[in-house]
PDB file of N, CA and C in Angstrom:
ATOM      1  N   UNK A   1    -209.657  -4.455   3.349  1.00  0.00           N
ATOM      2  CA  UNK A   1    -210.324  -5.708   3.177  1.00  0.00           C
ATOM      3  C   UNK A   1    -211.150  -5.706   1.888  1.00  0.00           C
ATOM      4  N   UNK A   2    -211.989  -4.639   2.003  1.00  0.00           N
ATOM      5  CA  UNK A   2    -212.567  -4.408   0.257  1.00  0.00           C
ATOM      6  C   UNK A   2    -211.913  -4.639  -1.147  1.00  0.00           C
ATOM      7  N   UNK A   3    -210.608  -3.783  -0.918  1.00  0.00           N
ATOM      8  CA  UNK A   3    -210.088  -3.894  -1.785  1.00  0.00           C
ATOM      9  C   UNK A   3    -209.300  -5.221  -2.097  1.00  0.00           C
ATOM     10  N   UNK A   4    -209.737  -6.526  -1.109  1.00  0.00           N
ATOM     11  CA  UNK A   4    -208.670  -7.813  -1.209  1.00  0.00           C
ATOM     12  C   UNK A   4    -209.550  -8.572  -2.122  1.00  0.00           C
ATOM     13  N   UNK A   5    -210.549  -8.095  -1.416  1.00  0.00           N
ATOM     14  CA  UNK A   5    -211.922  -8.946  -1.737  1.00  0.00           C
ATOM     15  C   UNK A   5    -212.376  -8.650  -3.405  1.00  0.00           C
ATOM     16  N   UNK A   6    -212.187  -7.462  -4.226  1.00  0.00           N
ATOM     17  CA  UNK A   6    -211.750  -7.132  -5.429  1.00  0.00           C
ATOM     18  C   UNK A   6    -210.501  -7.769  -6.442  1.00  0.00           C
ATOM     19  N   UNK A   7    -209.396  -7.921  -5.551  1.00  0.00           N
ATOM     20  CA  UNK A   7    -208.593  -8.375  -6.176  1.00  0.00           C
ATOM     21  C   UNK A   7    -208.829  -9.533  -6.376  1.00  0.00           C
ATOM     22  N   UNK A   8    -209.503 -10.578  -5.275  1.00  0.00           N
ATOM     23  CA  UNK A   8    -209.669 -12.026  -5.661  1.00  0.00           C
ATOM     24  C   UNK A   8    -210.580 -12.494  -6.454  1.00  0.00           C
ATOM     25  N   UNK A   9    -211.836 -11.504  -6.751  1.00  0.00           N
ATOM     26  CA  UNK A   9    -213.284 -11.698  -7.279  1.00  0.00           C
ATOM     27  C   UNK A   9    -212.902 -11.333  -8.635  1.00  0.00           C
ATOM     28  N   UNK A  10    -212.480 -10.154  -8.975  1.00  0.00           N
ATOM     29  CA  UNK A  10    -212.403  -9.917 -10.617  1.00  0.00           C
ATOM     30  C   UNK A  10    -212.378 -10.823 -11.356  1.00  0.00           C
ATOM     31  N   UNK A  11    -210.585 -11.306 -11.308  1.00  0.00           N
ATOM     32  CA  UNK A  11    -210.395 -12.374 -12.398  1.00  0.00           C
ATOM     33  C   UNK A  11    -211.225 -13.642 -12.237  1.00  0.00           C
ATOM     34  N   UNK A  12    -211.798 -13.822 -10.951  1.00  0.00           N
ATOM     35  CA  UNK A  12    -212.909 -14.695 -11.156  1.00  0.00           C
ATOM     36  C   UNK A  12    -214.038 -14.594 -12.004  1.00  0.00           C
ATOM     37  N   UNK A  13    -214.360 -13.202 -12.048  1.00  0.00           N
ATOM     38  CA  UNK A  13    -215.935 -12.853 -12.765  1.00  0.00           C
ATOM     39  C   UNK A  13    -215.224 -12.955 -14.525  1.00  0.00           C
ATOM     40  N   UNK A  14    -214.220 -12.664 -14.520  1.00  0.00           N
ATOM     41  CA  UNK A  14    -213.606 -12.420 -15.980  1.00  0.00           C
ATOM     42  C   UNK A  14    -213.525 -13.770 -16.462  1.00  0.00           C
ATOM     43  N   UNK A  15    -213.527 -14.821 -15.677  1.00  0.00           N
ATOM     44  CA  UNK A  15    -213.216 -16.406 -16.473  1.00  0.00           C
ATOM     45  C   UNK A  15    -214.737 -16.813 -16.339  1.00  0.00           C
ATOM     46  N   UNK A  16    -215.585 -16.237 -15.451  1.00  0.00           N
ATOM     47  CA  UNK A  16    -216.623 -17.456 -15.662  1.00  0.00           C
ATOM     48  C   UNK A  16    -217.833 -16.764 -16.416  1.00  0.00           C
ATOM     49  N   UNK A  17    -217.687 -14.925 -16.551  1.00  0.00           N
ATOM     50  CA  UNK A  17    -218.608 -14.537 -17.410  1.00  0.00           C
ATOM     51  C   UNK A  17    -217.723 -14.372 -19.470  1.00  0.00           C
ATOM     52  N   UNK A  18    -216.276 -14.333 -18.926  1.00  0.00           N
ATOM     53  CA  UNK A  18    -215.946 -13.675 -20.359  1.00  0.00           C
ATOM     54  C   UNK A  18    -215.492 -11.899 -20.293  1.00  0.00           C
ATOM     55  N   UNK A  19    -214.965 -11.839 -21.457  1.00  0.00           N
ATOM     56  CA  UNK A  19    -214.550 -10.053 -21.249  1.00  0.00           C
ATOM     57  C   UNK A  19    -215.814  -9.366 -21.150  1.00  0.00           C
ATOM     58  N   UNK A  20    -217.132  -9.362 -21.864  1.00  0.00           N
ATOM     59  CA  UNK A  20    -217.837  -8.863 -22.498  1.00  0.00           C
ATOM     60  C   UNK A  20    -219.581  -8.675 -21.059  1.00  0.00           C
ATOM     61  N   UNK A  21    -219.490  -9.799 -20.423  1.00  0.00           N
ATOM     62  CA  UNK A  21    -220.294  -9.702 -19.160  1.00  0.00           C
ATOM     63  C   UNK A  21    -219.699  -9.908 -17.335  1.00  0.00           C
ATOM     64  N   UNK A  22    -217.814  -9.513 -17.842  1.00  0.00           N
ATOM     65  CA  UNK A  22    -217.347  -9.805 -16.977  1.00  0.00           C
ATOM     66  C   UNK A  22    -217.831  -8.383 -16.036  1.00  0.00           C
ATOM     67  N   UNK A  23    -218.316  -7.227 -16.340  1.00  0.00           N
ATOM     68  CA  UNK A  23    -218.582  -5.801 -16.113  1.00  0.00           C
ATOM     69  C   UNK A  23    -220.043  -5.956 -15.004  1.00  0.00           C
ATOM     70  N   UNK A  24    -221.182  -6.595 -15.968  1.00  0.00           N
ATOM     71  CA  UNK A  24    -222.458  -6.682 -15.442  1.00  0.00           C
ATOM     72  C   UNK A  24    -222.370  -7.898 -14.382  1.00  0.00           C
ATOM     73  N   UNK A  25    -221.545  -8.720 -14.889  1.00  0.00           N
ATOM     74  CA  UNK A  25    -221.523  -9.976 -13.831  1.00  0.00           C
ATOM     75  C   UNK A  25    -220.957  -9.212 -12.492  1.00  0.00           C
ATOM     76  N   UNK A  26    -220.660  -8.420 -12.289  1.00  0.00           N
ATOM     77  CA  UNK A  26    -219.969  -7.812 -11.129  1.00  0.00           C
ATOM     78  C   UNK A  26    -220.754  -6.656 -10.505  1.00  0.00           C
ATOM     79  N   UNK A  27    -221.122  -6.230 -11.627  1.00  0.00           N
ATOM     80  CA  UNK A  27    -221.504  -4.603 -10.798  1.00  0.00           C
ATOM     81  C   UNK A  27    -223.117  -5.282 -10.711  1.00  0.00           C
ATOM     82  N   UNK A  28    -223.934  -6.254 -10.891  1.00  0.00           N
ATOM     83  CA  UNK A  28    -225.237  -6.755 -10.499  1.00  0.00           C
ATOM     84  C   UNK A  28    -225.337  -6.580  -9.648  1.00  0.00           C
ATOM     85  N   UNK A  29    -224.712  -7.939  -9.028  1.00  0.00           N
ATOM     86  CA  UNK A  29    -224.658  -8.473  -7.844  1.00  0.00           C
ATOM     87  C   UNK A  29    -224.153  -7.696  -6.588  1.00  0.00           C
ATOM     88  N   UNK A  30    -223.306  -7.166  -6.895  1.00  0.00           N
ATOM     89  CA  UNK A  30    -222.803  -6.005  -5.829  1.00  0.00           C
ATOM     90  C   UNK A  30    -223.687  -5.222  -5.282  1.00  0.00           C
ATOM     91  N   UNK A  31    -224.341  -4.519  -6.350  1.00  0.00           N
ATOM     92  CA  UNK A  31    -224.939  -3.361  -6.318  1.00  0.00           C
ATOM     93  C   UNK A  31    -226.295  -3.832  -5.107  1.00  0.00           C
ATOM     94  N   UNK A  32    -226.746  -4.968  -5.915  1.00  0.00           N
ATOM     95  CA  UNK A  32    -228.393  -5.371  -5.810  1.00  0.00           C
ATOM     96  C   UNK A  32    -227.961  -5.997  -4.141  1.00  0.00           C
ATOM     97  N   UNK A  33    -226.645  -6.453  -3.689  1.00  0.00           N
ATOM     98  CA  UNK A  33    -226.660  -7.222  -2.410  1.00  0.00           C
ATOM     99  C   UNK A  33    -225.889  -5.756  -1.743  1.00  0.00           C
ATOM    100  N   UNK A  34    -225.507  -4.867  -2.024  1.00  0.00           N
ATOM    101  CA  UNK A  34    -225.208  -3.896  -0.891  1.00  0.00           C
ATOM    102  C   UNK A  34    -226.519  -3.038  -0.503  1.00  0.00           C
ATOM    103  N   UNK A  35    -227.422  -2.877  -1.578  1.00  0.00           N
ATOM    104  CA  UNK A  35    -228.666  -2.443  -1.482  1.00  0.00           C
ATOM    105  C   UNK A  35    -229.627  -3.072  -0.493  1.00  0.00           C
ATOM    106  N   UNK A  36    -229.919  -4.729  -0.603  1.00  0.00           N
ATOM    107  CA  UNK A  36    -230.427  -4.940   0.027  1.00  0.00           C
ATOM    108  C   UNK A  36    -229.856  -5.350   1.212  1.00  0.00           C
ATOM    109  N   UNK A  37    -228.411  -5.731   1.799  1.00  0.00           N
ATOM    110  CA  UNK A  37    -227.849  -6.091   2.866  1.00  0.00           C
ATOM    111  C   UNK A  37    -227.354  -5.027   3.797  1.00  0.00           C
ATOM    112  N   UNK A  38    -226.530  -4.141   2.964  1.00  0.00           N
ATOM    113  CA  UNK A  38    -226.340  -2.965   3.605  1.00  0.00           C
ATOM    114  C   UNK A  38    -227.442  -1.664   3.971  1.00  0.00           C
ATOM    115  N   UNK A  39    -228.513  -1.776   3.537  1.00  0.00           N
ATOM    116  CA  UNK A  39    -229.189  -0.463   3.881  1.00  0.00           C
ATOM    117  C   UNK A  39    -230.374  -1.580   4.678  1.00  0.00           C
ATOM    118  N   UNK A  40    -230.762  -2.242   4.503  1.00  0.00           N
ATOM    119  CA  UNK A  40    -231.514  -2.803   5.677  1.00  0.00           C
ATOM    120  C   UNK A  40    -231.031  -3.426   6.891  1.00  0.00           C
ATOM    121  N   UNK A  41    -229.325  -3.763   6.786  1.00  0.00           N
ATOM    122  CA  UNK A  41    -228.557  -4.190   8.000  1.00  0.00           C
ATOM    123  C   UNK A  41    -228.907  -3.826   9.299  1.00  0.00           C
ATOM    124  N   UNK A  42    -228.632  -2.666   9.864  1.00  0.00           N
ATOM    125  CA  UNK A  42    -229.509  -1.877  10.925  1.00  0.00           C
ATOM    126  C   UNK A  42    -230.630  -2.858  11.463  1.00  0.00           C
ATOM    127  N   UNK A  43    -231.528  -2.247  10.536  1.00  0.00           N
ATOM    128  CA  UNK A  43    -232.881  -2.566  10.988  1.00  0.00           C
ATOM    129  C   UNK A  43    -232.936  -3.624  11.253  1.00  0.00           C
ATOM    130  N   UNK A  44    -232.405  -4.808  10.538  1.00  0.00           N
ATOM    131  CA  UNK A  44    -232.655  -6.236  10.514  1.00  0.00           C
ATOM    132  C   UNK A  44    -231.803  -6.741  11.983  1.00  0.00           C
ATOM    133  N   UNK A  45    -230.349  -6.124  11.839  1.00  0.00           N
ATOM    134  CA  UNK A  45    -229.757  -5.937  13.161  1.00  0.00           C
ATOM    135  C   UNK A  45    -230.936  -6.022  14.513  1.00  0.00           C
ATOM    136  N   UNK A  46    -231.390  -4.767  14.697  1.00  0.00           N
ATOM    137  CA  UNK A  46    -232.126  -4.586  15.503  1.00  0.00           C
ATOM    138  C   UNK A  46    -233.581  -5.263  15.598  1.00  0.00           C
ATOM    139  N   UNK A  47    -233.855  -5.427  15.247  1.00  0.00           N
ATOM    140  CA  UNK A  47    -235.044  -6.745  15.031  1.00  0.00           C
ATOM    141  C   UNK A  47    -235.221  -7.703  15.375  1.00  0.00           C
ATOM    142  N   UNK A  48    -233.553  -8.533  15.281  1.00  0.00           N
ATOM    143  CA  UNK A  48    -232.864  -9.574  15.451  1.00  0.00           C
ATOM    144  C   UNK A  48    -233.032  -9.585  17.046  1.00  0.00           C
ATOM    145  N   UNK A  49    -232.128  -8.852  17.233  1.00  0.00           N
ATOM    146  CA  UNK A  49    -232.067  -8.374  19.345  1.00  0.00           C
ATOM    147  C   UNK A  49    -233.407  -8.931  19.508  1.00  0.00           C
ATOM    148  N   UNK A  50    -234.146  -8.105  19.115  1.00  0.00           N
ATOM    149  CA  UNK A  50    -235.594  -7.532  19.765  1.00  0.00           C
ATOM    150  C   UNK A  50    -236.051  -9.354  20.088  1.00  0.00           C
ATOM    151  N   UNK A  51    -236.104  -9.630  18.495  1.00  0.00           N
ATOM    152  CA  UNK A  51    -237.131 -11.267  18.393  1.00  0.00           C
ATOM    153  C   UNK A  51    -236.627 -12.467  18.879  1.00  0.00           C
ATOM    154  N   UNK A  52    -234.634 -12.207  19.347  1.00  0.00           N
ATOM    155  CA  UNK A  52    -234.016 -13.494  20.143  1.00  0.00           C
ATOM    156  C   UNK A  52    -234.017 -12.986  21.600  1.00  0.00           C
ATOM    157  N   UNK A  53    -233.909 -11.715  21.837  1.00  0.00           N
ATOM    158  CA  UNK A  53    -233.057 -11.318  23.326  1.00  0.00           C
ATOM    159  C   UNK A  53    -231.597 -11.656  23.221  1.00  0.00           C
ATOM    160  N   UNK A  54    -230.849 -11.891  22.404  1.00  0.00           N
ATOM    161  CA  UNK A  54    -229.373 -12.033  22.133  1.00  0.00           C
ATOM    162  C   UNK A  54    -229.076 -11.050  21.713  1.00  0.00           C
ATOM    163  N   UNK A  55    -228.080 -10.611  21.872  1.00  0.00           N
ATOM    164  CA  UNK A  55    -227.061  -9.485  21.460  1.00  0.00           C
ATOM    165  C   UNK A  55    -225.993  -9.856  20.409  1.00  0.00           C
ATOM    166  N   UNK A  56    -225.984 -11.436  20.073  1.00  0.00           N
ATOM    167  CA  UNK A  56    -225.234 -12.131  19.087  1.00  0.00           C
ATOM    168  C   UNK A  56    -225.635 -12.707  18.068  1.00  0.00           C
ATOM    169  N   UNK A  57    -226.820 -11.938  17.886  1.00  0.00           N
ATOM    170  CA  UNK A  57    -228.021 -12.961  16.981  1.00  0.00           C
ATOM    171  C   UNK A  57    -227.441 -12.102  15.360  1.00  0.00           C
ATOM    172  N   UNK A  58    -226.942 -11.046  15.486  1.00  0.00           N
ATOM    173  CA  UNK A  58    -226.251 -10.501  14.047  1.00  0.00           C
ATOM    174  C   UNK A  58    -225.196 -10.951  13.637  1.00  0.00           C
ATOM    175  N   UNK A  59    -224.580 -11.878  14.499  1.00  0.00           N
ATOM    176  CA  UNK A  59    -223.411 -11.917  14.303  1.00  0.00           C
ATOM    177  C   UNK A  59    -224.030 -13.337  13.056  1.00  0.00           C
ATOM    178  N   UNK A  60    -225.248 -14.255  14.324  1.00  0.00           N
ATOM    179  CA  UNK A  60    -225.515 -15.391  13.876  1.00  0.00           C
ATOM    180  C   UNK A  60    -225.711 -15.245  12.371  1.00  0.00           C
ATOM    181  N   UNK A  61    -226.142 -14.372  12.604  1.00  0.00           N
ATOM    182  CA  UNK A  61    -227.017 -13.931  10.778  1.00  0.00           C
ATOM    183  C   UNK A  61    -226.016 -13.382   9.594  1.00  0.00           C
ATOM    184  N   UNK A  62    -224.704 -13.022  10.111  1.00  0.00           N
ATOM    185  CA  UNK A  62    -223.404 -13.192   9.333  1.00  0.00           C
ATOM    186  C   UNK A  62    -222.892 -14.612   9.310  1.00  0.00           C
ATOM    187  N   UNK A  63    -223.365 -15.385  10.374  1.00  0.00           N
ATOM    188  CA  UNK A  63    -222.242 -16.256   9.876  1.00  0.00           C
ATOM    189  C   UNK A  63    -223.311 -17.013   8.636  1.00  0.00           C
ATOM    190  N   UNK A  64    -223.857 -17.478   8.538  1.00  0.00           N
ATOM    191  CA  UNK A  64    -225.296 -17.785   7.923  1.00  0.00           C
ATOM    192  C   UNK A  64    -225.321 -17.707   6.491  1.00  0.00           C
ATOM    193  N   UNK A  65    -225.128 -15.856   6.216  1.00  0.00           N
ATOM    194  CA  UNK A  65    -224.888 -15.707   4.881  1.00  0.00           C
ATOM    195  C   UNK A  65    -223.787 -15.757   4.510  1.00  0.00           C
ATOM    196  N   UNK A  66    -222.612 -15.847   5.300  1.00  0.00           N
ATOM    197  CA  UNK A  66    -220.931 -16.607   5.012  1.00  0.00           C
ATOM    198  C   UNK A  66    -221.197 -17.774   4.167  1.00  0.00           C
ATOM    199  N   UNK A  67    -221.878 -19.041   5.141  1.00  0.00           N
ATOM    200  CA  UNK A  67    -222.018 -20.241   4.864  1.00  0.00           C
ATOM    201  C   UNK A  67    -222.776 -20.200   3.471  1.00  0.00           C
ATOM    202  N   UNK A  68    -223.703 -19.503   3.239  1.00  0.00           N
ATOM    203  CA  UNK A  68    -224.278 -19.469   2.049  1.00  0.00           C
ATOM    204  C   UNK A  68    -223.539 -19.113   0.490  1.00  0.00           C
ATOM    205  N   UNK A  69    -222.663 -18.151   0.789  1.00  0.00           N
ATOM    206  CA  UNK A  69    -221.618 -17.743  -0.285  1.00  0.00           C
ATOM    207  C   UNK A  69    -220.735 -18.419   0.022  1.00  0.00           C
ATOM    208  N   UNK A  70    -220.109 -19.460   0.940  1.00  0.00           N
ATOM    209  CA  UNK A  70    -219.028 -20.408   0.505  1.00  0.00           C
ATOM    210  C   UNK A  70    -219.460 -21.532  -0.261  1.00  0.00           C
ATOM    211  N   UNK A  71    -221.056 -21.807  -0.288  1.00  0.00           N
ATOM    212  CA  UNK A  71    -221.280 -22.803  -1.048  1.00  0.00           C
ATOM    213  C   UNK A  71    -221.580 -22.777  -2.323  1.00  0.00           C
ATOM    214  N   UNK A  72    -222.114 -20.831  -2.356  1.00  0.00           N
ATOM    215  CA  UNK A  72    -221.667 -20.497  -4.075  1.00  0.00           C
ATOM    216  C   UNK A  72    -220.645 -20.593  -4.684  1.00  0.00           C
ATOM    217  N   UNK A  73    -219.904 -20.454  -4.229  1.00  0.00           N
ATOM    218  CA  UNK A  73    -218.322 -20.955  -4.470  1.00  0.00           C
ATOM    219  C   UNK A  73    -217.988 -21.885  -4.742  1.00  0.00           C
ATOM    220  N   UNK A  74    -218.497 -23.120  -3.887  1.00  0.00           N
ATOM    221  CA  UNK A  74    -218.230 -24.367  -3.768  1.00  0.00           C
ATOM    222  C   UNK A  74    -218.938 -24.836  -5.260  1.00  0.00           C
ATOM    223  N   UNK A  75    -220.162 -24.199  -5.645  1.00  0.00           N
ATOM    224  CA  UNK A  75    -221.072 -24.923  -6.635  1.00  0.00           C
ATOM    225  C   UNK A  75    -220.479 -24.350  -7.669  1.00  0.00           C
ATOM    226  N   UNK A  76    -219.714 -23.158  -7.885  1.00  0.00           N
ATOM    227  CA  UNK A  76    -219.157 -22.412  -9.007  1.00  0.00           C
ATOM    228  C   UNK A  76    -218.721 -23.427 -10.245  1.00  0.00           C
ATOM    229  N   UNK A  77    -218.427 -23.251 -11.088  1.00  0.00           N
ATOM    230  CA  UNK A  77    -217.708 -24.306 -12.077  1.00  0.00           C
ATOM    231  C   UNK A  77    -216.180 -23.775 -11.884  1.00  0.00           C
ATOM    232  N   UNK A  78    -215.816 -24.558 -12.422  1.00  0.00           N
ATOM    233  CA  UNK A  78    -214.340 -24.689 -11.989  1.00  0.00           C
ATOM    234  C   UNK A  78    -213.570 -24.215 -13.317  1.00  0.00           C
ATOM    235  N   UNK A  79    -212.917 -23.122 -13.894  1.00  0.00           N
ATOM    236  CA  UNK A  79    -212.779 -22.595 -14.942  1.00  0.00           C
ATOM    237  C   UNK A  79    -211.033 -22.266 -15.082  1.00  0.00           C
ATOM    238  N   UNK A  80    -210.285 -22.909 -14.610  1.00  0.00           N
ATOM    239  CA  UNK A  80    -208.658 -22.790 -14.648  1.00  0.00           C
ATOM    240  C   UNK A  80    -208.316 -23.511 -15.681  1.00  0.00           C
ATOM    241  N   UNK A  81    -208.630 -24.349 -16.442  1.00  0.00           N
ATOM    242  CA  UNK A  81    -208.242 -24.916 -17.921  1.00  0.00           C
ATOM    243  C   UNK A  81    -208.863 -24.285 -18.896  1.00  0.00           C
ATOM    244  N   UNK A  82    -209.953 -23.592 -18.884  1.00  0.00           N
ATOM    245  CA  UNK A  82    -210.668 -22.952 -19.987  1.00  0.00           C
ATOM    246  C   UNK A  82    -209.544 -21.559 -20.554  1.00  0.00           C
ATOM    247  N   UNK A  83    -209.596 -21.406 -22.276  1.00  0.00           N
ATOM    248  CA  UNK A  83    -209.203 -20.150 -22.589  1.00  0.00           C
ATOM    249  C   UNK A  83    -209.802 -19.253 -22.295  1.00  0.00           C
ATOM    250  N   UNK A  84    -209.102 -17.928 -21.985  1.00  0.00           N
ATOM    251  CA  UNK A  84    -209.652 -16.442 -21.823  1.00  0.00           C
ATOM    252  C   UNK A  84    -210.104 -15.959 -23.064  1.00  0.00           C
ATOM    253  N   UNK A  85    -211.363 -15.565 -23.296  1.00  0.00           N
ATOM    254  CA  UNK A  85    -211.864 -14.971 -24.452  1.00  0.00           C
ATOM    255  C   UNK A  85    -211.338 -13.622 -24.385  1.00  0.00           C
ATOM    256  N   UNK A  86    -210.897 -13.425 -26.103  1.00  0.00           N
ATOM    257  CA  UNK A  86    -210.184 -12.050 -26.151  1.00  0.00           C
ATOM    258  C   UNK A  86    -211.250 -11.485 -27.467  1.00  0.00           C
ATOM    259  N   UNK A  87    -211.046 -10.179 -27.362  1.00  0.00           N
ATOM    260  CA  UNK A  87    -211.744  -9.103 -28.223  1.00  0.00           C
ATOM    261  C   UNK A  87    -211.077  -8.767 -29.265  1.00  0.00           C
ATOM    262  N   UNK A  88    -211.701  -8.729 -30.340  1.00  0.00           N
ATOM    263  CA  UNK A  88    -210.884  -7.977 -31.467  1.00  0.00           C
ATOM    264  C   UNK A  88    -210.270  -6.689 -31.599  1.00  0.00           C
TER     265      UNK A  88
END
């Protein structure tokens, strides 16, 4: 699944940053949202339980930040007619 999720994102980051910040445009965001999503997941997980009494309240909190990155998407600019900048 990772690796699908790579294949579809690249050439995205490559048209809407360029060759040159197509690198940082990627490894930012990754980095800075596995940091804070993945190493506090757990905890926040469990927290969640604690402050609903649901056992589905993580799930709630995935679907949540789903909805939130489909609408980054949605707000993205739309970059399929633009040329690919090339390097000398």
């Amino acid at each position: 699944m990772f690796g699908l999720a790579l294949f579809l994102v690249r050439p995205f980051d490559a048209l809407l940053w360029g060759a040159l910040g197509d690198r940082l445009g990627f490894a930012l965001p990754f980095n800075v949202g596995a940091a804070l999503f993945g190493g506090v997941a757990p905890y926040a997980g469990t927290w969640l339980i604690s402050w609903t009494g649901s056992p589905y309240s993580p799930a709630y909190f995935l679907i949540a930040v789903a909805v939130l990155s489909l609408a980054g998407v949605i707000a993205s600019p739309t970059t399929a007619q633009n040329q690919l900048h090339t390097e000398n």
